[in-house]
C-alpha atoms as a PDB file:
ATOM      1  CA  UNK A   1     120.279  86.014 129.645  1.00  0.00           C
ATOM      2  CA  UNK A   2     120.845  83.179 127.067  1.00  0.00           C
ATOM      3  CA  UNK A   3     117.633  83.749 124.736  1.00  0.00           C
ATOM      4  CA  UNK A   4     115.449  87.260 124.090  1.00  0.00           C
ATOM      5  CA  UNK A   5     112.170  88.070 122.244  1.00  0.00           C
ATOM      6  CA  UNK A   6     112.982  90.705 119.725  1.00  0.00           C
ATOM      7  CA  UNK A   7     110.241  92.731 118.615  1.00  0.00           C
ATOM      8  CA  UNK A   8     110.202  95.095 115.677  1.00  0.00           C
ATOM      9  CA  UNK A   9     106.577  97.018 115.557  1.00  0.00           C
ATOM     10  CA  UNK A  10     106.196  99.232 112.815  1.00  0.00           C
ATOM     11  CA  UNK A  11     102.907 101.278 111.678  1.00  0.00           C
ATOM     12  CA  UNK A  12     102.269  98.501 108.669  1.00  0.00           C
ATOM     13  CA  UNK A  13     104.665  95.105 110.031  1.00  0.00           C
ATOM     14  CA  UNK A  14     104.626  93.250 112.870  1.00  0.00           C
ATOM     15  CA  UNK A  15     108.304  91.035 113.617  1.00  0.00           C
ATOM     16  CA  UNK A  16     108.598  89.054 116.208  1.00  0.00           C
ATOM     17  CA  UNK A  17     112.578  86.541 116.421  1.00  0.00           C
ATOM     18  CA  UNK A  18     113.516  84.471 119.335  1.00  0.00           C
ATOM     19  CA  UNK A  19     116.992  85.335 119.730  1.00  0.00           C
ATOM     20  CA  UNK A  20     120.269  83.740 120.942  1.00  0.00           C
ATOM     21  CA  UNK A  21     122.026  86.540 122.976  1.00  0.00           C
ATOM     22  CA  UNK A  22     125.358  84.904 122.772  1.00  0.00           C
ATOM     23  CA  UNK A  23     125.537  85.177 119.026  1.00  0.00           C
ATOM     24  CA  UNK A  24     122.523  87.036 117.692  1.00  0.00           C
ATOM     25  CA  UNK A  25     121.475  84.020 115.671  1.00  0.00           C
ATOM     26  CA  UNK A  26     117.757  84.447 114.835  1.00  0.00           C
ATOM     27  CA  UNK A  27     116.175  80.880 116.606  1.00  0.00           C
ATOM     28  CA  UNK A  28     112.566  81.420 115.264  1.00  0.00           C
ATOM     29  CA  UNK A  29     110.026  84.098 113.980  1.00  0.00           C
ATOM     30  CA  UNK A  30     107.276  85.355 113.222  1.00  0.00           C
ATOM     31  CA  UNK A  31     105.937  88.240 110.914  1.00  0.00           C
ATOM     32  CA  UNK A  32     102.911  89.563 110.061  1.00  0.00           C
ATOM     33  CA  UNK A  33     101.309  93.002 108.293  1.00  0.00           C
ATOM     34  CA  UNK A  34      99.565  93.057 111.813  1.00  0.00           C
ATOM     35  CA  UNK A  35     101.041  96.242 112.790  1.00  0.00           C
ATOM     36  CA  UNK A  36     100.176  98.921 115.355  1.00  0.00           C
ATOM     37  CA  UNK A  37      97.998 101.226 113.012  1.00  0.00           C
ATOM     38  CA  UNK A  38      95.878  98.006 112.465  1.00  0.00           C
ATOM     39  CA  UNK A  39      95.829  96.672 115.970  1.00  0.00           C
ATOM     40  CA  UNK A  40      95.005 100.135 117.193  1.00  0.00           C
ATOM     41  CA  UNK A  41      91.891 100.028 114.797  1.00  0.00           C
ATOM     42  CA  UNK A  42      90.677  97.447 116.501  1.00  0.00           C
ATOM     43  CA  UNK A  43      91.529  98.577 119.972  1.00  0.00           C
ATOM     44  CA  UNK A  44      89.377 101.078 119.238  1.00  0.00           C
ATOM     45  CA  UNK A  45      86.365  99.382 117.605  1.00  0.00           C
ATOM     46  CA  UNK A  46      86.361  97.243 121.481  1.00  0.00           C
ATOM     47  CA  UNK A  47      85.371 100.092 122.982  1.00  0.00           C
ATOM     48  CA  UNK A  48      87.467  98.796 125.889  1.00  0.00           C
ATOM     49  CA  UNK A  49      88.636 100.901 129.017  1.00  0.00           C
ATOM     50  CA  UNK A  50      92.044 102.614 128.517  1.00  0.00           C
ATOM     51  CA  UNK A  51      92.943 100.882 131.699  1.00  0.00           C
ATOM     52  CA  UNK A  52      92.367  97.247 129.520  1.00  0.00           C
ATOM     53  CA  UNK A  53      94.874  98.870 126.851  1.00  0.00           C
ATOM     54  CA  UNK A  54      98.176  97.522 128.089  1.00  0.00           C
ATOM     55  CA  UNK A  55      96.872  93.760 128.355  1.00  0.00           C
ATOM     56  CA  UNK A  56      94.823  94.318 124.927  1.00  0.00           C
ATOM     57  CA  UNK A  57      98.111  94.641 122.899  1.00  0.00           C
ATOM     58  CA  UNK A  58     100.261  92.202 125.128  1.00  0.00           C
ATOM     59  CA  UNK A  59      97.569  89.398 123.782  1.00  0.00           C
ATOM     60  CA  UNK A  60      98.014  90.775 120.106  1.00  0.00           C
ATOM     61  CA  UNK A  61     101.682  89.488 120.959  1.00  0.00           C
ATOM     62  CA  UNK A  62     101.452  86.411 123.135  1.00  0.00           C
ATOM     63  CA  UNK A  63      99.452  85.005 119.774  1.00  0.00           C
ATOM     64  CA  UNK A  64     102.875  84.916 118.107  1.00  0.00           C
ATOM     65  CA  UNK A  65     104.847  84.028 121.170  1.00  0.00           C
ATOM     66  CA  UNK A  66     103.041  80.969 121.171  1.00  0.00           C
ATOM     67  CA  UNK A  67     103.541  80.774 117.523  1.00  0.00           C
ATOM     68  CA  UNK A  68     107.205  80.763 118.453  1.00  0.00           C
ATOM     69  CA  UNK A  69     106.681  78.406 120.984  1.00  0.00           C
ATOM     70  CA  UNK A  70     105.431  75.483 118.699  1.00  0.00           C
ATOM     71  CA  UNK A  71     107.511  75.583 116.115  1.00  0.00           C
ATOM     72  CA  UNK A  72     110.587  75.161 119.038  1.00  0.00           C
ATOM     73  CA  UNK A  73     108.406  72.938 121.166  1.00  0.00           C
ATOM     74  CA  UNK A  74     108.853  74.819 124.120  1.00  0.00           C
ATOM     75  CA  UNK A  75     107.836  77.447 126.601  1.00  0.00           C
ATOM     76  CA  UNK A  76     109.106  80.210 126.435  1.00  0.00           C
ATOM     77  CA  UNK A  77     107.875  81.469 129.999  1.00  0.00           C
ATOM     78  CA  UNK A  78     109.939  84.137 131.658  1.00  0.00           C
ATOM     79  CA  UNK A  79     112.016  85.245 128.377  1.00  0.00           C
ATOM     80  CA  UNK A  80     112.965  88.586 128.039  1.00  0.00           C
ATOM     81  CA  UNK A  81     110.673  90.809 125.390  1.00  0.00           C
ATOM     82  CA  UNK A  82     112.355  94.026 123.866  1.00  0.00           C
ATOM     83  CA  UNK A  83     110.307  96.125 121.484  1.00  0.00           C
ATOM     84  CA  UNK A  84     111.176  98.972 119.605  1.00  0.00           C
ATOM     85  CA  UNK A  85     109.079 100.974 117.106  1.00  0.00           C
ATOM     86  CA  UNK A  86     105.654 102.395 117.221  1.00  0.00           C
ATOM     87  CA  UNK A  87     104.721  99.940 120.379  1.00  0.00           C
ATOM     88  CA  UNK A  88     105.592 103.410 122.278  1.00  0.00           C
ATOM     89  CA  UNK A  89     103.674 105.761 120.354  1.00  0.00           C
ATOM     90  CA  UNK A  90     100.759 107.481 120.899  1.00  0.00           C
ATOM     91  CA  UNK A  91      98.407 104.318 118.928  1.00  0.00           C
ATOM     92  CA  UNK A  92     100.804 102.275 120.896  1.00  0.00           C
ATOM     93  CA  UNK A  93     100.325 101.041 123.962  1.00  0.00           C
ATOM     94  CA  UNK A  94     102.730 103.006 126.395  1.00  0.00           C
ATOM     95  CA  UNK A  95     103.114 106.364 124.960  1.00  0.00           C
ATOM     96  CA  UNK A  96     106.789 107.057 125.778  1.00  0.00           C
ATOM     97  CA  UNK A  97     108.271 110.631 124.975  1.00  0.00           C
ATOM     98  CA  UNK A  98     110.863 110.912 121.866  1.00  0.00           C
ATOM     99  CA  UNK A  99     114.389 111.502 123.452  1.00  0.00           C
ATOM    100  CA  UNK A 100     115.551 114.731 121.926  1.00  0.00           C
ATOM    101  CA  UNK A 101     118.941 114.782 119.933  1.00  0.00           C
ATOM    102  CA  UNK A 102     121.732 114.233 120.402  1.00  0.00           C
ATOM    103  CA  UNK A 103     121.788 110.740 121.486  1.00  0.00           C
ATOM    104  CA  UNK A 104     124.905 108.501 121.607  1.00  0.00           C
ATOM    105  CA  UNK A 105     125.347 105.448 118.995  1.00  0.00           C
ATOM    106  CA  UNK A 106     125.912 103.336 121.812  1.00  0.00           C
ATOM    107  CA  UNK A 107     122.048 103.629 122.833  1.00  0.00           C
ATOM    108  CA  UNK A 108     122.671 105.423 126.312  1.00  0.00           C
ATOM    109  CA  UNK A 109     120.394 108.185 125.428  1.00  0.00           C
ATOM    110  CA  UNK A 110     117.603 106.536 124.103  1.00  0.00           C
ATOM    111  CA  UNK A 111     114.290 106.600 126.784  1.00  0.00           C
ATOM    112  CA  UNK A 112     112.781 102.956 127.502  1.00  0.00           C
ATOM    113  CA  UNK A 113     110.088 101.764 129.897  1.00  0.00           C
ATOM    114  CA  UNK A 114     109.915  98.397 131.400  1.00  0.00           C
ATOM    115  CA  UNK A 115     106.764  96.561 132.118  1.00  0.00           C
ATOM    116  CA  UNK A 116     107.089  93.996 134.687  1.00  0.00           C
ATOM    117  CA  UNK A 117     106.019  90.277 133.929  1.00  0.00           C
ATOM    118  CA  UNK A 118     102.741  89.394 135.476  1.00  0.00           C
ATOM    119  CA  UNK A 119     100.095  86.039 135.178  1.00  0.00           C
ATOM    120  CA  UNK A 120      98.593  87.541 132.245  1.00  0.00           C
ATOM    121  CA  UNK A 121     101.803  87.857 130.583  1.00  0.00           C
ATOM    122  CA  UNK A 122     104.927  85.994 132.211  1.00  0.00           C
ATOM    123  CA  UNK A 123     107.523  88.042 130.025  1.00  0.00           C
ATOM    124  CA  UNK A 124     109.541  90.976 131.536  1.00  0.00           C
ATOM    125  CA  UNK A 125     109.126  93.723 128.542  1.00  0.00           C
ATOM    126  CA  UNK A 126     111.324  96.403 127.631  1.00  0.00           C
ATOM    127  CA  UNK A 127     109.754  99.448 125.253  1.00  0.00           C
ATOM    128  CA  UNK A 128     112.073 101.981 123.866  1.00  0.00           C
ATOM    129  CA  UNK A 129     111.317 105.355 122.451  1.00  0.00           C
ATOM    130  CA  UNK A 130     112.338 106.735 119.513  1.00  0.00           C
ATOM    131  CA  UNK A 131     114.087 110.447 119.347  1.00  0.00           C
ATOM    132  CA  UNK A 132     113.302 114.003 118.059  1.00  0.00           C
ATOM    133  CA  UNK A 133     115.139 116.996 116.402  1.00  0.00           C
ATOM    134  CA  UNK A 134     113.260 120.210 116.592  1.00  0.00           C
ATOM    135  CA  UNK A 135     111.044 119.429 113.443  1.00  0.00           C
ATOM    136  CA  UNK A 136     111.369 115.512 113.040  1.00  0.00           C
ATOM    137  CA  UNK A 137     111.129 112.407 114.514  1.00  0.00           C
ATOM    138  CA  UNK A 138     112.218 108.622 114.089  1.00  0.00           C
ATOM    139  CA  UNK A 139     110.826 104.973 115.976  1.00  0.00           C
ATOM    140  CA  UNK A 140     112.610 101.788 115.337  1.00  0.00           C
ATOM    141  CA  UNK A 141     115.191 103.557 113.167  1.00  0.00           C
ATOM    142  CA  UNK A 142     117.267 104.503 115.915  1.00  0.00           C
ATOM    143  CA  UNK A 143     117.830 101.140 117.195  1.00  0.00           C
ATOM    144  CA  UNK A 144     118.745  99.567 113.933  1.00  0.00           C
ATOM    145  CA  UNK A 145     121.375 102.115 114.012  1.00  0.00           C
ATOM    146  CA  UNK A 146     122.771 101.396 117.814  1.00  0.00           C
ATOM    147  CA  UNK A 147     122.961  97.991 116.389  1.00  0.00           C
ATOM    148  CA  UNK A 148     124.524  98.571 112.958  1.00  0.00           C
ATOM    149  CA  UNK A 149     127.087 100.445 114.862  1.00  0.00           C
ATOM    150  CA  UNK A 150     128.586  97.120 115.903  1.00  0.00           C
ATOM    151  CA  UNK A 151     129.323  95.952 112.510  1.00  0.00           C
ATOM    152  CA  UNK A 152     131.305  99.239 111.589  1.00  0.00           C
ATOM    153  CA  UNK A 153     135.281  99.398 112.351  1.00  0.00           C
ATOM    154  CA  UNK A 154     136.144 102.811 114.172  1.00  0.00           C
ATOM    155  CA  UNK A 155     134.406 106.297 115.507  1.00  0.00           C
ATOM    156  CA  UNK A 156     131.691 107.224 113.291  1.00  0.00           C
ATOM    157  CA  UNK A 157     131.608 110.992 112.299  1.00  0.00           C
ATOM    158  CA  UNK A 158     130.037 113.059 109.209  1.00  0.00           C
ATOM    159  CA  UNK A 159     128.025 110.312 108.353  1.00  0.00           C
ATOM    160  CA  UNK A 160     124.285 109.131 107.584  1.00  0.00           C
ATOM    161  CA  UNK A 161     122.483 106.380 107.595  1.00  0.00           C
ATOM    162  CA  UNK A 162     119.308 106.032 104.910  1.00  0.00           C
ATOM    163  CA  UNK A 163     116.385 103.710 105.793  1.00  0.00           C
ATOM    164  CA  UNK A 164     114.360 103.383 102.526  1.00  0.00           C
ATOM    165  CA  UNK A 165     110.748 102.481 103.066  1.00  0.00           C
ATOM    166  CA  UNK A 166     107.351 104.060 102.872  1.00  0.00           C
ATOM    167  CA  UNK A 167     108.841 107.082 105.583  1.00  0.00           C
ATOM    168  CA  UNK A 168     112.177 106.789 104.368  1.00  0.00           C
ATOM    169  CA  UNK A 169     114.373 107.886 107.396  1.00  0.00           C
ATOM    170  CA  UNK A 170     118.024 109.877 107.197  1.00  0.00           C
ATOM    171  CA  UNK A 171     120.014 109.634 110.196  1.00  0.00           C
ATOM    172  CA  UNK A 172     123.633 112.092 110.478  1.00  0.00           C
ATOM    173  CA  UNK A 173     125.476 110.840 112.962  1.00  0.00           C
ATOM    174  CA  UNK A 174     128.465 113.156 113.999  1.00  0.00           C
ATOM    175  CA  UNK A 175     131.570 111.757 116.226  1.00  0.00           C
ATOM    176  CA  UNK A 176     129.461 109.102 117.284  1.00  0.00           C
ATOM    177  CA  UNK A 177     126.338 111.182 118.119  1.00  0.00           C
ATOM    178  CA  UNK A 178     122.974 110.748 116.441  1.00  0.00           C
ATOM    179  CA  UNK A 179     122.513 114.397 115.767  1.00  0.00           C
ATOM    180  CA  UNK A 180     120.037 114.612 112.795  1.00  0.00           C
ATOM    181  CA  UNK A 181     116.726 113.200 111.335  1.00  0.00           C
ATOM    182  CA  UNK A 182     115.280 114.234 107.799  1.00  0.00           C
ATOM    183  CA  UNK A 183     111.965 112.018 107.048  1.00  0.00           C
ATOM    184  CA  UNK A 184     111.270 111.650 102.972  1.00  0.00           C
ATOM    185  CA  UNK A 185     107.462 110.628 102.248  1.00  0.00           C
ATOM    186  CA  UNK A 186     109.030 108.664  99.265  1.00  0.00           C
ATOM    187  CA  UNK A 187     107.212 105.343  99.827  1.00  0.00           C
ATOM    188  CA  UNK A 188     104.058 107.005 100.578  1.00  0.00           C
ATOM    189  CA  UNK A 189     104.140 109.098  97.079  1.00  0.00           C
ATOM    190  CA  UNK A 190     105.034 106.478  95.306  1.00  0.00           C
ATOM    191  CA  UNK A 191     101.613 103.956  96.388  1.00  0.00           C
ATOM    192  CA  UNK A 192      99.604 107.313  96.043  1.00  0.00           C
ATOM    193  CA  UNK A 193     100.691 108.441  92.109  1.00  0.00           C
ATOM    194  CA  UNK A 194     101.261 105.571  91.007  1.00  0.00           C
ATOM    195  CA  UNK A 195      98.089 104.208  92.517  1.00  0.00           C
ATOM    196  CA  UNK A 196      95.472 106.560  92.851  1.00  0.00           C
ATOM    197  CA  UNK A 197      96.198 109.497  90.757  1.00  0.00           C
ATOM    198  CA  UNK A 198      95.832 109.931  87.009  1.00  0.00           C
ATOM    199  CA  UNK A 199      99.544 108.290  86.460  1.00  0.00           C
ATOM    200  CA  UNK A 200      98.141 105.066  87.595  1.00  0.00           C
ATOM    201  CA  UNK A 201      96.681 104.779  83.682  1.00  0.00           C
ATOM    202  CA  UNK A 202     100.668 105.358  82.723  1.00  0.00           C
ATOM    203  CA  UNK A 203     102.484 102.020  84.650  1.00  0.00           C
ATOM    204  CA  UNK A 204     102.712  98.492  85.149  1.00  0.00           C
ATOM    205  CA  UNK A 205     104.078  97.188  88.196  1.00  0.00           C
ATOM    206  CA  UNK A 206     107.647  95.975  88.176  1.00  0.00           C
ATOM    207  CA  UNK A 207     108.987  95.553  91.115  1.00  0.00           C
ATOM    208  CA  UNK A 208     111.166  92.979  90.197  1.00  0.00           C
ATOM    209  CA  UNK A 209     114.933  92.952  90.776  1.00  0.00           C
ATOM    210  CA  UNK A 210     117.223  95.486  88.699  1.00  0.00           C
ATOM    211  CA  UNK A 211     118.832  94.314  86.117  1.00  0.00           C
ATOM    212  CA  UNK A 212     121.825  97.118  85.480  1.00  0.00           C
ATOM    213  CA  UNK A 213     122.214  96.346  81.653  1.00  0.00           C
ATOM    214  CA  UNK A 214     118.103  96.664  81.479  1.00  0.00           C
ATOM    215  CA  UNK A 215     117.070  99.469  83.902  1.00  0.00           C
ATOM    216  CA  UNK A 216     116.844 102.386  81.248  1.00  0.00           C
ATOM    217  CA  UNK A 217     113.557 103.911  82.321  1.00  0.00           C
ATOM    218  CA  UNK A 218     114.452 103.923  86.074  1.00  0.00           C
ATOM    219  CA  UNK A 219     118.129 105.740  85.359  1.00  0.00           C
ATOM    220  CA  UNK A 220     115.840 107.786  83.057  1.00  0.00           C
ATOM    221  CA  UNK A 221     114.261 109.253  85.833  1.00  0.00           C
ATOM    222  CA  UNK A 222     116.679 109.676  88.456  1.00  0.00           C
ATOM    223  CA  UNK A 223     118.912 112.096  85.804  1.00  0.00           C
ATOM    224  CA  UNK A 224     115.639 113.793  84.765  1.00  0.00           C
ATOM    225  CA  UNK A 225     114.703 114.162  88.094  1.00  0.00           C
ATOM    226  CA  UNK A 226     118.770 116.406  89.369  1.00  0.00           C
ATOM    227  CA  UNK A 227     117.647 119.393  87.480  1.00  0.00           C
ATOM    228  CA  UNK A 228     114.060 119.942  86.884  1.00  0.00           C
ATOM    229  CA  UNK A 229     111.224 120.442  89.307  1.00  0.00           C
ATOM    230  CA  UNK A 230     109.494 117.190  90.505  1.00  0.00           C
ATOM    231  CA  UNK A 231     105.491 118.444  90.341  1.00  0.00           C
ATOM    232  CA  UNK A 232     106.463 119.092  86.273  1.00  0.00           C
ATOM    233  CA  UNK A 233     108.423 115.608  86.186  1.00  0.00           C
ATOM    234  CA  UNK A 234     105.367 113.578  87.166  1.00  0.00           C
ATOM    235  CA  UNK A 235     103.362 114.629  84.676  1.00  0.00           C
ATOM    236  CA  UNK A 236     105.681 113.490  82.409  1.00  0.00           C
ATOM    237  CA  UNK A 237     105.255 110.081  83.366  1.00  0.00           C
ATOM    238  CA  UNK A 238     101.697 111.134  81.905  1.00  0.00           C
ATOM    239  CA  UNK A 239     103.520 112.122  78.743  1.00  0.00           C
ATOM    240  CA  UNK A 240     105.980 109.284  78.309  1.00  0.00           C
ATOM    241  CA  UNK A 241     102.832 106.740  77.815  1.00  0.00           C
ATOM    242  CA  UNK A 242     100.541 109.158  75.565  1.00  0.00           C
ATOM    243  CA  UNK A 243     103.547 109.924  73.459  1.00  0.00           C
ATOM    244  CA  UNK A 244     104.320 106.207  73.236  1.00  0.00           C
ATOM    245  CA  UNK A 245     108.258 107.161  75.107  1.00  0.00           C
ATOM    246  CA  UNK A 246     108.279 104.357  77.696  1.00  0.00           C
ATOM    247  CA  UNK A 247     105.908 101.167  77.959  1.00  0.00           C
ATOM    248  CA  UNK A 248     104.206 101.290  81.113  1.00  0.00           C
ATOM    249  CA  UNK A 249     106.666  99.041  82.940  1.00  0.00           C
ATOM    250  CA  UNK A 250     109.696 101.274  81.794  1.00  0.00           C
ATOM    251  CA  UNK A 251     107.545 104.383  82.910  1.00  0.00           C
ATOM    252  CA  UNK A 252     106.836 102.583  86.355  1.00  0.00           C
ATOM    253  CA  UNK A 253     110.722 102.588  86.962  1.00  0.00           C
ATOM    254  CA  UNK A 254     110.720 105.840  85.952  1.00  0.00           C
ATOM    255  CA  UNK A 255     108.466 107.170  88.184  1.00  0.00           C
ATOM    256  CA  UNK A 256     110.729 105.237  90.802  1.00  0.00           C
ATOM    257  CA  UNK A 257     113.556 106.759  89.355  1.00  0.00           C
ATOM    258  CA  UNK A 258     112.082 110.525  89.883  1.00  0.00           C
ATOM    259  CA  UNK A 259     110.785 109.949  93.535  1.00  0.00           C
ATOM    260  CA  UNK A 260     114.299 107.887  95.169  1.00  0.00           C
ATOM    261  CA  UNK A 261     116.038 110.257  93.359  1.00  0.00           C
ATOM    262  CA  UNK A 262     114.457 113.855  94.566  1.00  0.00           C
ATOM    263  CA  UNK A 263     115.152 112.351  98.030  1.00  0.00           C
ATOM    264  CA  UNK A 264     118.818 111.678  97.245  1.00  0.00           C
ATOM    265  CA  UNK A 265     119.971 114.813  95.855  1.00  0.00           C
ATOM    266  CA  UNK A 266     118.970 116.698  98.688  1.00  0.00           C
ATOM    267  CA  UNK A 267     122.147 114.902 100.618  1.00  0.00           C
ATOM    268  CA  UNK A 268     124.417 117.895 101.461  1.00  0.00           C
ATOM    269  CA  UNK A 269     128.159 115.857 100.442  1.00  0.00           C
ATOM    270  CA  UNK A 270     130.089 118.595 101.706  1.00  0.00           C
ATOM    271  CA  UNK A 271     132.136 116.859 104.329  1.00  0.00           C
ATOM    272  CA  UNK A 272     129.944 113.778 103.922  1.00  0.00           C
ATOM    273  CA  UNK A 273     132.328 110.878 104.681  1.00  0.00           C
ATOM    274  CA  UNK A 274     129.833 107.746 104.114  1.00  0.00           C
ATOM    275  CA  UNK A 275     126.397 106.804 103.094  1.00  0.00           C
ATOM    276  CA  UNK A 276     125.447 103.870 104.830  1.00  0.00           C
ATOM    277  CA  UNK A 277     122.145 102.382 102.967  1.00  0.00           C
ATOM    278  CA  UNK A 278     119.926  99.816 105.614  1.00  0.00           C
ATOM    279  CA  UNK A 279     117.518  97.643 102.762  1.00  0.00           C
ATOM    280  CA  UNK A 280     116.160  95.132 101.193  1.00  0.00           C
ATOM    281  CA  UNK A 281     117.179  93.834  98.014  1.00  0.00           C
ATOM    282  CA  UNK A 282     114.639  95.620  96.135  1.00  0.00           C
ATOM    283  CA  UNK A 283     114.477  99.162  97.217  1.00  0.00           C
ATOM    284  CA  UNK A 284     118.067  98.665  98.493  1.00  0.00           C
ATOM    285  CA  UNK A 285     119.148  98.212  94.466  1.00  0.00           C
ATOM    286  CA  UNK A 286     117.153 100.658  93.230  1.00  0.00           C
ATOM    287  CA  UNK A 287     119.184 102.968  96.019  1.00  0.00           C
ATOM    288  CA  UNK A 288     122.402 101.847  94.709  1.00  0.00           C
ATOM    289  CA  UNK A 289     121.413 102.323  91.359  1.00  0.00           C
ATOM    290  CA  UNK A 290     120.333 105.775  92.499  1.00  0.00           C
ATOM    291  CA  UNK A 291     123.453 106.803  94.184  1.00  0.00           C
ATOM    292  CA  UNK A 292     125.558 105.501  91.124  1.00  0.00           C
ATOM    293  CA  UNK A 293     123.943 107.588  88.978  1.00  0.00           C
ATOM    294  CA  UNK A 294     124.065 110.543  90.862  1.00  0.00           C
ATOM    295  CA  UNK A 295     128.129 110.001  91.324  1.00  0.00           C
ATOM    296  CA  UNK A 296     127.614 108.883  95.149  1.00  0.00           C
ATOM    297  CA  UNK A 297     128.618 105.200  94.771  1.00  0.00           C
ATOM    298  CA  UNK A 298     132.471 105.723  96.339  1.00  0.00           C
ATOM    299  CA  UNK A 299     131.095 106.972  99.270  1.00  0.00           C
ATOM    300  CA  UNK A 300     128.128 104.332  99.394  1.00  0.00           C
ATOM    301  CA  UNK A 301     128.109 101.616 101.723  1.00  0.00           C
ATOM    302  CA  UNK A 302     125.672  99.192 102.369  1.00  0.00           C
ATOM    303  CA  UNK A 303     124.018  96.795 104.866  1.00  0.00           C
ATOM    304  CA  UNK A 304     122.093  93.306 103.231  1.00  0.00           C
ATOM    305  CA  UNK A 305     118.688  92.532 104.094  1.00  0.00           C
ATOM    306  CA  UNK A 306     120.330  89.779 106.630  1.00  0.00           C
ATOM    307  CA  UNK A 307     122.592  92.338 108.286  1.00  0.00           C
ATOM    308  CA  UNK A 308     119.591  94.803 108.726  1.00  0.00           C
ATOM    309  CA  UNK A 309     118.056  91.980 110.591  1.00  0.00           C
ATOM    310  CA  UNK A 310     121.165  91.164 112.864  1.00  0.00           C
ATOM    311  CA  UNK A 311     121.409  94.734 113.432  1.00  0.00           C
ATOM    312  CA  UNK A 312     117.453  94.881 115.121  1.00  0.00           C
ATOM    313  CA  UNK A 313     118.546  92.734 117.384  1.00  0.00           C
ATOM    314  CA  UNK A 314     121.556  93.755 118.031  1.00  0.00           C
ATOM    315  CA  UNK A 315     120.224  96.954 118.809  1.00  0.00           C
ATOM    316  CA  UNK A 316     117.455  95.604 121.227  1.00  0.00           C
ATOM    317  CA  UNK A 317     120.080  93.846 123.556  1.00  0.00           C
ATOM    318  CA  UNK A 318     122.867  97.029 123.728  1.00  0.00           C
ATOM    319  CA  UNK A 319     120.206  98.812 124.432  1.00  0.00           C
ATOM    320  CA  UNK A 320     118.664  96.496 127.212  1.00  0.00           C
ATOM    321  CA  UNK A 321     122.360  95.827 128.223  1.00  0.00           C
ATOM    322  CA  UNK A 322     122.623 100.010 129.229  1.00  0.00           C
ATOM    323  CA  UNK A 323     119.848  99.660 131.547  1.00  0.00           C
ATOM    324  CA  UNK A 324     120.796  97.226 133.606  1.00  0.00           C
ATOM    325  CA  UNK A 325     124.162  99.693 134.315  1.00  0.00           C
END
């Protein structure tokens, strides 16, 4: 296989890269915020038969494989699809069970389906599962990780692996066994104080980059937020803008500040080796900033927005390349 479809399907983001196997370089993409919560919406506005399921999502994505298509000027006909995320969840469309921890970094563990090409959609498809501890779960995170592993020299042991984002994921991975999943609503709290609760009155968006020598309020609220309970911190957010403390785009950092770091202390360091941080440049500095101030930055390392995206699709093809043995 020379050249793949990649395809990362989250709840919010749709991703869709024509790959070169040989050296993971991305050919041509496509994104959109078309993702499965949104498609499943409309699944279920068709009123369709369950039975018309399958071939309703597989034309959500032939629309961007024929996207693809023209900006290459080329079929794509018979290329290999892989998809990971919440394409196999229950708003998916093939409901495949989690595979319960541990599972191996090499992605032998990991359940997929396959979905043979037909007229309707010439591509042979490949869905994989995400995996379960007793009390959590994780889709698409685990195959970032199988692909991550690549780029790391040596076994991995006593180690995690943090995937900011709305659901931001932890993943401890113990002599080179996925063996743990901790889910942190941070995202999620963040969009709902800071945008539909009183504390919305308190902040200005400013989601730009960090600037270290400028980032007061945000540091601000990651010390504030090692020591004191986070329902009381919020409402200071309330108090830093009616007691003129912080102008509302200091006290939107701040509220940042709080929520990244009451995720981040809960890290248990004892016998931590590394923290491997998978992000963006935005959320990925505020992370680092994060972790600096809370004395974690010597066992920090991290993956750039471009190796995050190499490590998708490397993760799609080792874990295509296990079922073929």
């Amino acid at each position: 296989m020379n050249r793949f479809l990649s395809c990362d399907w989250g709840t919010s983001s749709f991703r869709l890269r024509l790959v070169d196997a040989n050296g993971y370089q991305i050919l041509a993409e496509e994104t959109a915020n078309n993702g499965i919560a949104a498609t499943f919406a409309l699944w279920k506005q068709s009123k369709k038969p369950e039975e018309k399921r399958l071939s309703y999502y597989l034309d959500v994505i032939n629309k961007y494989i024929e996207k693809i298509e023209g900006k290459i000027n080329s079929p794509l006909s018979g290329v290999q699809l892989i998809i990971s995320g919440m394409a196999s969840s229950s708003i998916g469309f093939i409901d495949i069970p989690y595979s319960p921890l541990p599972v191996g970094t090499d992605g032998t563990s990991i359940k997929t389906m396959s979905v043979p090409a037909s007229l309707h959609f010439p591509h042979d498809t490949l869905v994989i599962s995400g995996i379960r501890s007793d009390d959590d779960v994780a889709r698409g995170e685990e195959t970032e990780l199988v692909g991550c592993i690549d780029s790391l020299n040596g076994d991995i042991d006593n180690e995690v692996f943090i995937f900011p984002g709305t659901h931001s994921k932890h993943l401890f991975v113990s002599k080179n066994q996925i063996t743990g999943i901790k889910t942190y609503m941070t995202g999620e709290f963040f969009e709902l104080l800071s945008q539909k609760s009183i504390l919305r009155l308190s902040v200005e968006n400013a989601h730009e980059q960090i600037d270290p020598e400028n980032f007061n309020g945000f540091k601000m609220g990651v010390n504030d937020a090692i020591d004191t309970n986070l329902l009381n911190l919020a409402f200071k957010v309330r108090t830093n803008s009616l007691l003129n403390k912080l102008p509302a785009r200091e006290n939107f950092n701040y509220l940042s500040g709080l929520l990244i770091a009451t995720e981040l202390k809960d890290l248990d360091t004892s016998g931590l080796k590394k923290i491997n941080l998978l992000a963006g440049s935005n959320l990925g500095e505020r992370y680092l900033c994060a972790l600096e101030e809370l004395g974690l930055s010597s066992k920090t390392q991290t993956l750039n927005t471009a190796g995050a995206d190499e490590a998708v699709v490397r993760g799609h093809y080792k874990i295509y390349k296990t079922t073929l043995q």
